[in-house]
C-alpha atoms as a PDB file:
ATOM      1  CA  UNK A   1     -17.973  90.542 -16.970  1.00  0.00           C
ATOM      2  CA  UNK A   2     -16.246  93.740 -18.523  1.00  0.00           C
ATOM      3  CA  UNK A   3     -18.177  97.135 -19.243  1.00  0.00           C
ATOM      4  CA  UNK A   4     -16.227  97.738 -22.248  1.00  0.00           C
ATOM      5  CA  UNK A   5     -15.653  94.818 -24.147  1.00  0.00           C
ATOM      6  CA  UNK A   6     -13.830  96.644 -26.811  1.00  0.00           C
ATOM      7  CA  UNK A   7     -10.667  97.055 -23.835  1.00  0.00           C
ATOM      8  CA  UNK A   8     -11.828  93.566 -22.248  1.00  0.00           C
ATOM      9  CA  UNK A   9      -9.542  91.939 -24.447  1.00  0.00           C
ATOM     10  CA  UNK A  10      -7.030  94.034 -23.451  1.00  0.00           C
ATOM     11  CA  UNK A  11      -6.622  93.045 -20.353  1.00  0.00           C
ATOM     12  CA  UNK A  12      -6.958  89.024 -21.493  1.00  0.00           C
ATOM     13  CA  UNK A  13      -3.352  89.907 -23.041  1.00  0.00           C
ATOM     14  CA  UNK A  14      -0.198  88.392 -21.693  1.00  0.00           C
ATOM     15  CA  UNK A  15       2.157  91.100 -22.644  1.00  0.00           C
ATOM     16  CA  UNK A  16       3.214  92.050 -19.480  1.00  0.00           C
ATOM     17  CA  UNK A  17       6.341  94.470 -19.203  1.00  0.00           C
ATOM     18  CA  UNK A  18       7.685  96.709 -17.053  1.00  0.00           C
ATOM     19  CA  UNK A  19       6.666 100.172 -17.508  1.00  0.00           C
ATOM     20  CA  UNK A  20       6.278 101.356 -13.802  1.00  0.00           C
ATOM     21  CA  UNK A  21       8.797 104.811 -14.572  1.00  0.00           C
ATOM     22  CA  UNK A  22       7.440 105.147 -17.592  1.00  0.00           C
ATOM     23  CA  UNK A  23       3.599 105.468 -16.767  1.00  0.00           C
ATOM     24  CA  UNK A  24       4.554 107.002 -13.072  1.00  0.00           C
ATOM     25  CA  UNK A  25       6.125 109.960 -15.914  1.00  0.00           C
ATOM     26  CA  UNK A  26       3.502 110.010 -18.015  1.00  0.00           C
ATOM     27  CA  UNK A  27       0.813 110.851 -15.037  1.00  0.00           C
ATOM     28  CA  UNK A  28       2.824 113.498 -13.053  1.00  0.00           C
ATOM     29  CA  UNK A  29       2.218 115.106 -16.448  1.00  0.00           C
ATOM     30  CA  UNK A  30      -1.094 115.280 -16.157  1.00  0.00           C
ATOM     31  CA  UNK A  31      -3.504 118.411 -15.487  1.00  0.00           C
ATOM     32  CA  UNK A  32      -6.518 117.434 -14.549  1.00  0.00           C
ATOM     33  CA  UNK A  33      -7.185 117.805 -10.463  1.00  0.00           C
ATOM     34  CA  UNK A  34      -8.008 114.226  -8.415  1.00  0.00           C
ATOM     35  CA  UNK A  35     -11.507 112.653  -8.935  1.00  0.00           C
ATOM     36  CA  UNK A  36     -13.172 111.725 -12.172  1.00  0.00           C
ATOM     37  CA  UNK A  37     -11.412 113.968 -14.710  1.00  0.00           C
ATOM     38  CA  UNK A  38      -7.902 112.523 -13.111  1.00  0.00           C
ATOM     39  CA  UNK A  39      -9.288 109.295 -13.880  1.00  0.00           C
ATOM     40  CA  UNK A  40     -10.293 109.520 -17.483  1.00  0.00           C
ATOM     41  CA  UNK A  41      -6.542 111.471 -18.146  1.00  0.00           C
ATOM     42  CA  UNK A  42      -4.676 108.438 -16.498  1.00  0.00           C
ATOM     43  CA  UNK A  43      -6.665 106.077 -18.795  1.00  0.00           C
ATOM     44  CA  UNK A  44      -6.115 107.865 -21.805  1.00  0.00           C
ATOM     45  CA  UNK A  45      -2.268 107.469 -20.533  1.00  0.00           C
ATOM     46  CA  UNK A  46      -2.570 104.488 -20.378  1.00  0.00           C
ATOM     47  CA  UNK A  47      -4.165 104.151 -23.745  1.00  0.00           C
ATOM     48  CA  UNK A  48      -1.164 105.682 -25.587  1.00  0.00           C
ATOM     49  CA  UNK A  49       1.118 103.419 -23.965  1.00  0.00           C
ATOM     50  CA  UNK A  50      -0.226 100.446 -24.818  1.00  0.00           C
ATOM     51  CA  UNK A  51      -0.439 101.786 -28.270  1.00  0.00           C
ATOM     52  CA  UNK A  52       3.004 102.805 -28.238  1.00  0.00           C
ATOM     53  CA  UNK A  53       3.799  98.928 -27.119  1.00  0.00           C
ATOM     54  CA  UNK A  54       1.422  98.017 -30.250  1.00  0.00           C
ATOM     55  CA  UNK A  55      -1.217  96.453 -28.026  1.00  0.00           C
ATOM     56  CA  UNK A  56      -3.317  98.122 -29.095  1.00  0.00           C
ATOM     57  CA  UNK A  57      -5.759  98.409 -32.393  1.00  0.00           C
ATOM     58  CA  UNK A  58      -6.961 101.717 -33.814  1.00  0.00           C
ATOM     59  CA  UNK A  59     -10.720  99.864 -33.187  1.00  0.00           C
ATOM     60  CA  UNK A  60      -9.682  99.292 -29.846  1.00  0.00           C
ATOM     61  CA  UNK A  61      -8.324 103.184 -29.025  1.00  0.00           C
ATOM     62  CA  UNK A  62     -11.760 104.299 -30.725  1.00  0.00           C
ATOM     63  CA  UNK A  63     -14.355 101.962 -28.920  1.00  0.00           C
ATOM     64  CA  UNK A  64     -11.844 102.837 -25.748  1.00  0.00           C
ATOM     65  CA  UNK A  65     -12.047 106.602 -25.538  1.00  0.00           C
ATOM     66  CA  UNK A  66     -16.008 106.131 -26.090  1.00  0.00           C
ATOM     67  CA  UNK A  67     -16.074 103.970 -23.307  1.00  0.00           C
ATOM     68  CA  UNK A  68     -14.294 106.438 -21.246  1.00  0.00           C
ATOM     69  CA  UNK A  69     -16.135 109.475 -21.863  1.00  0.00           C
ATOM     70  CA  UNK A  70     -19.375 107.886 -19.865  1.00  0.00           C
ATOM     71  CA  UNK A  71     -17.620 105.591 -16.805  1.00  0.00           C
ATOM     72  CA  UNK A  72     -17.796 106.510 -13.750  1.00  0.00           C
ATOM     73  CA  UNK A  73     -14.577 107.156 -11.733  1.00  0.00           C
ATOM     74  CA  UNK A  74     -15.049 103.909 -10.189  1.00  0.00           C
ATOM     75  CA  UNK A  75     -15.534 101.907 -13.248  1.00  0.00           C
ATOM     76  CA  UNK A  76     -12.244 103.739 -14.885  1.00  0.00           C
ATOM     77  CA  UNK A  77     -10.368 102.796 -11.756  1.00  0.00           C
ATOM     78  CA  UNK A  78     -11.328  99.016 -11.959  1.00  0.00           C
ATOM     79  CA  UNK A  79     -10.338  98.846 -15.392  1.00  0.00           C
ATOM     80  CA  UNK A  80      -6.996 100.713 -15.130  1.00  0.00           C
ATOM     81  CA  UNK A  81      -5.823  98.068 -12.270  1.00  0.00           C
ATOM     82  CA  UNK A  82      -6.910  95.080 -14.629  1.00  0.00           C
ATOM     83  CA  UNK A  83      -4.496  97.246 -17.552  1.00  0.00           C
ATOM     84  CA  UNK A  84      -1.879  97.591 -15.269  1.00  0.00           C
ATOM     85  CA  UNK A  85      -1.520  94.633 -13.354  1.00  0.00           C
ATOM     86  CA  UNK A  86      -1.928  92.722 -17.317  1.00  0.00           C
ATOM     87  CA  UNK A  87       0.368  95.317 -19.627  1.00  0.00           C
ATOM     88  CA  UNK A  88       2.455  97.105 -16.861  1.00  0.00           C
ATOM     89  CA  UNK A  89       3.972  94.593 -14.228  1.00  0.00           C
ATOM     90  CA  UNK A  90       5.902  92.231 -14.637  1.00  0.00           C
END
């Protein structure tokens, strides 16, 4: 069972691609020091990428970023390893 079911069908995708650089990039650009603020920045990363690889709806970004603002660090964690392993590896 997913907490957010709005990015549960994210991760039920099969575009899978390679984007390792690309999101390794995207989160040494990031500000916010390690723990739960770190954790909410590299999902919102990841957010905009799968946007960017049109994977994502403007429902989905907006039911997303909700979701976000109210996980724990744990919870953002789990979710970001079911995103990557689906979206970002080949």
């Amino acid at each position: 069972m997913r907490v957010c079911l709005a990015t549960a069908a994210l991760v039920g995708g099969s575009a899978a691609v390679t984007a390792g650089t690309a999101g390794y990039v995207g989160y040494k650009a990031l500000t916010a020091p390690p723990g739960p603020g770190a954790q909410r920045e590299k999902y919102r990363a990841d957010l905009r990428r799968l946007k960017r690889m049109g994977q994502l709806t403007p429902a989905d970004e907006r039911a997303s970023l909700a979701w976000v603002a109210t996980a724990s660090s744990e919870q953002i964690a789990r979710h970001r390893r079911d995103i990557n392993a689906t979206y970002f590896t080949p």
